[in-house]
Protein backbone atom coordinates (compact mmCIF):
# COMPACT_ATOMS: atom_id res chain seq x y z
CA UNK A 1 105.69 178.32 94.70
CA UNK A 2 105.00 175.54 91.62
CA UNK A 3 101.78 173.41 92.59
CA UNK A 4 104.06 170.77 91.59
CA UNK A 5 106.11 171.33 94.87
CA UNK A 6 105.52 170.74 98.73
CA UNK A 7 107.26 172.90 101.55
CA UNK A 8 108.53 171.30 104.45
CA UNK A 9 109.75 172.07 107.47
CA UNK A 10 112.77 169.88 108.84
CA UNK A 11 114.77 169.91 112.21
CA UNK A 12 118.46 168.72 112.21
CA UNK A 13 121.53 169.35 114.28
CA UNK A 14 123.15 172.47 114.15
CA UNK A 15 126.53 170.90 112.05
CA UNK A 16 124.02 169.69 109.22
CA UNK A 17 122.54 172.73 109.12
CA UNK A 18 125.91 174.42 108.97
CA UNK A 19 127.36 172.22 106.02
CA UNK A 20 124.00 172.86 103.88
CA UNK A 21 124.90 176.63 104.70
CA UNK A 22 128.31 175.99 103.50
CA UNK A 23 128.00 174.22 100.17
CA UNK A 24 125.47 177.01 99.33
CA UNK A 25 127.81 179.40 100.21
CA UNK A 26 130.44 177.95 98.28
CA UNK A 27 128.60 178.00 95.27
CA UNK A 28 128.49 173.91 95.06
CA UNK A 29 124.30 174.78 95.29
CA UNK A 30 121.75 177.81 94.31
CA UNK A 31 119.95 177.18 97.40
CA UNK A 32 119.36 174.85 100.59
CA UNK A 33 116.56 173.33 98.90
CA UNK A 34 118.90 171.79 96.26
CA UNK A 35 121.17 170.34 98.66
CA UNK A 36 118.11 168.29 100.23
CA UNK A 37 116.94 167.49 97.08
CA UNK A 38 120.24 166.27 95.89
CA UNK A 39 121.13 164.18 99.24
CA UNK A 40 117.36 163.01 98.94
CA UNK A 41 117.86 161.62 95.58
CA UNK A 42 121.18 159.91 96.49
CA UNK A 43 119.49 158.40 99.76
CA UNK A 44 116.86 157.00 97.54
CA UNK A 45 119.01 154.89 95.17
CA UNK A 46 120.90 153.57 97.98
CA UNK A 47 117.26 152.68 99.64
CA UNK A 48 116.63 150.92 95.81
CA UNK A 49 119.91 148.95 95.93
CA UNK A 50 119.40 147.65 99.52
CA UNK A 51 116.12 146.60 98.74
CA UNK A 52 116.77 144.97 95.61
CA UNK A 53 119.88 143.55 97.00
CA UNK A 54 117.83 142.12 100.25
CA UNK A 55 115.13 140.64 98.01
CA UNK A 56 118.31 139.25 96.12
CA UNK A 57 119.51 137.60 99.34
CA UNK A 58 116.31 136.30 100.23
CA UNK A 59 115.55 134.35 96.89
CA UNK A 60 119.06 132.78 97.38
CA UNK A 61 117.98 131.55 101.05
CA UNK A 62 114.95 130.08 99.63
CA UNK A 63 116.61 128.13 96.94
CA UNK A 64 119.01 127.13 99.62
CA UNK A 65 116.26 126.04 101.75
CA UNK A 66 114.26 124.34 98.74
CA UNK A 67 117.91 122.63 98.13
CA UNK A 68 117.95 120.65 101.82
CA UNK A 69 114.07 120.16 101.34
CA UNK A 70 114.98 118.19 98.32
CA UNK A 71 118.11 116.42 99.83
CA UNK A 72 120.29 118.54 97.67
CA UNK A 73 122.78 118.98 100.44
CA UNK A 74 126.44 118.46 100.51
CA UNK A 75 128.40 117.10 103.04
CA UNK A 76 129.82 120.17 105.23
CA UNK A 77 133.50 121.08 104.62
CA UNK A 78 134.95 123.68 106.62
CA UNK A 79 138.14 123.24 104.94
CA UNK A 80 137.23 123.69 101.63
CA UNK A 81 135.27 126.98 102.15
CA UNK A 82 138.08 128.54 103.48
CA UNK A 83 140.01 127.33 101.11
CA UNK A 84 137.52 128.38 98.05
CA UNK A 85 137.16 131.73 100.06
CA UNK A 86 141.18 132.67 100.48
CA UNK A 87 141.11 131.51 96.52
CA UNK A 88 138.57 134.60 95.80
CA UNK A 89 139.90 136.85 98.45
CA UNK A 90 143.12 135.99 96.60
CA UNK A 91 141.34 136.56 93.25
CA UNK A 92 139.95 140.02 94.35
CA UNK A 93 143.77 141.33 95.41
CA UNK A 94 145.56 140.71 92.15
């Protein structure tokens, strides 16, 4: 084994363990070990967009709350969000 890589040892259910099996078997993979690393990688820049999407998310609700600090508020308007938001939905269908 490279020094560059670890083993591990991992427990899962028996249907995970079966559908590794299978892709190997089907020739999708050379070996368990590149199914794991595979799913691993995918996992990971899903993990990457959360968190940058989350940090994304909480600059917005600072500005908002840095807005009504300042007394850059509107007056609420129930009517026009939903209006604005069938607009986009609207927008997003065609």
């Amino acid at each position: 084994m490279s020094a560059t890589l670890q083993r591990l040892t991992i427990t899962m259910p028996p249907e995970m363990a079966m559908a590794i099996r299978q892709a190997v078997d089907d020739g999708a993979y050379a070996s368990t070990s590149e199914v794991i690393r595979e799913a691993l990688r995918e996992w990971n820049t899903r993990r990457q967009l959360m968190l940058t999407e989350l940090a994304e998310l909480k600059a917005e609700i600072d500005q908002g709350l840095a807005d009504v600090a300042a007394g850059r508020v509107k007056k609420f308007d129930p009517d026009s969000i939903i209006a604005r938001g069938r607009r986009l939905l609207a927008a997003r269908s065609s």
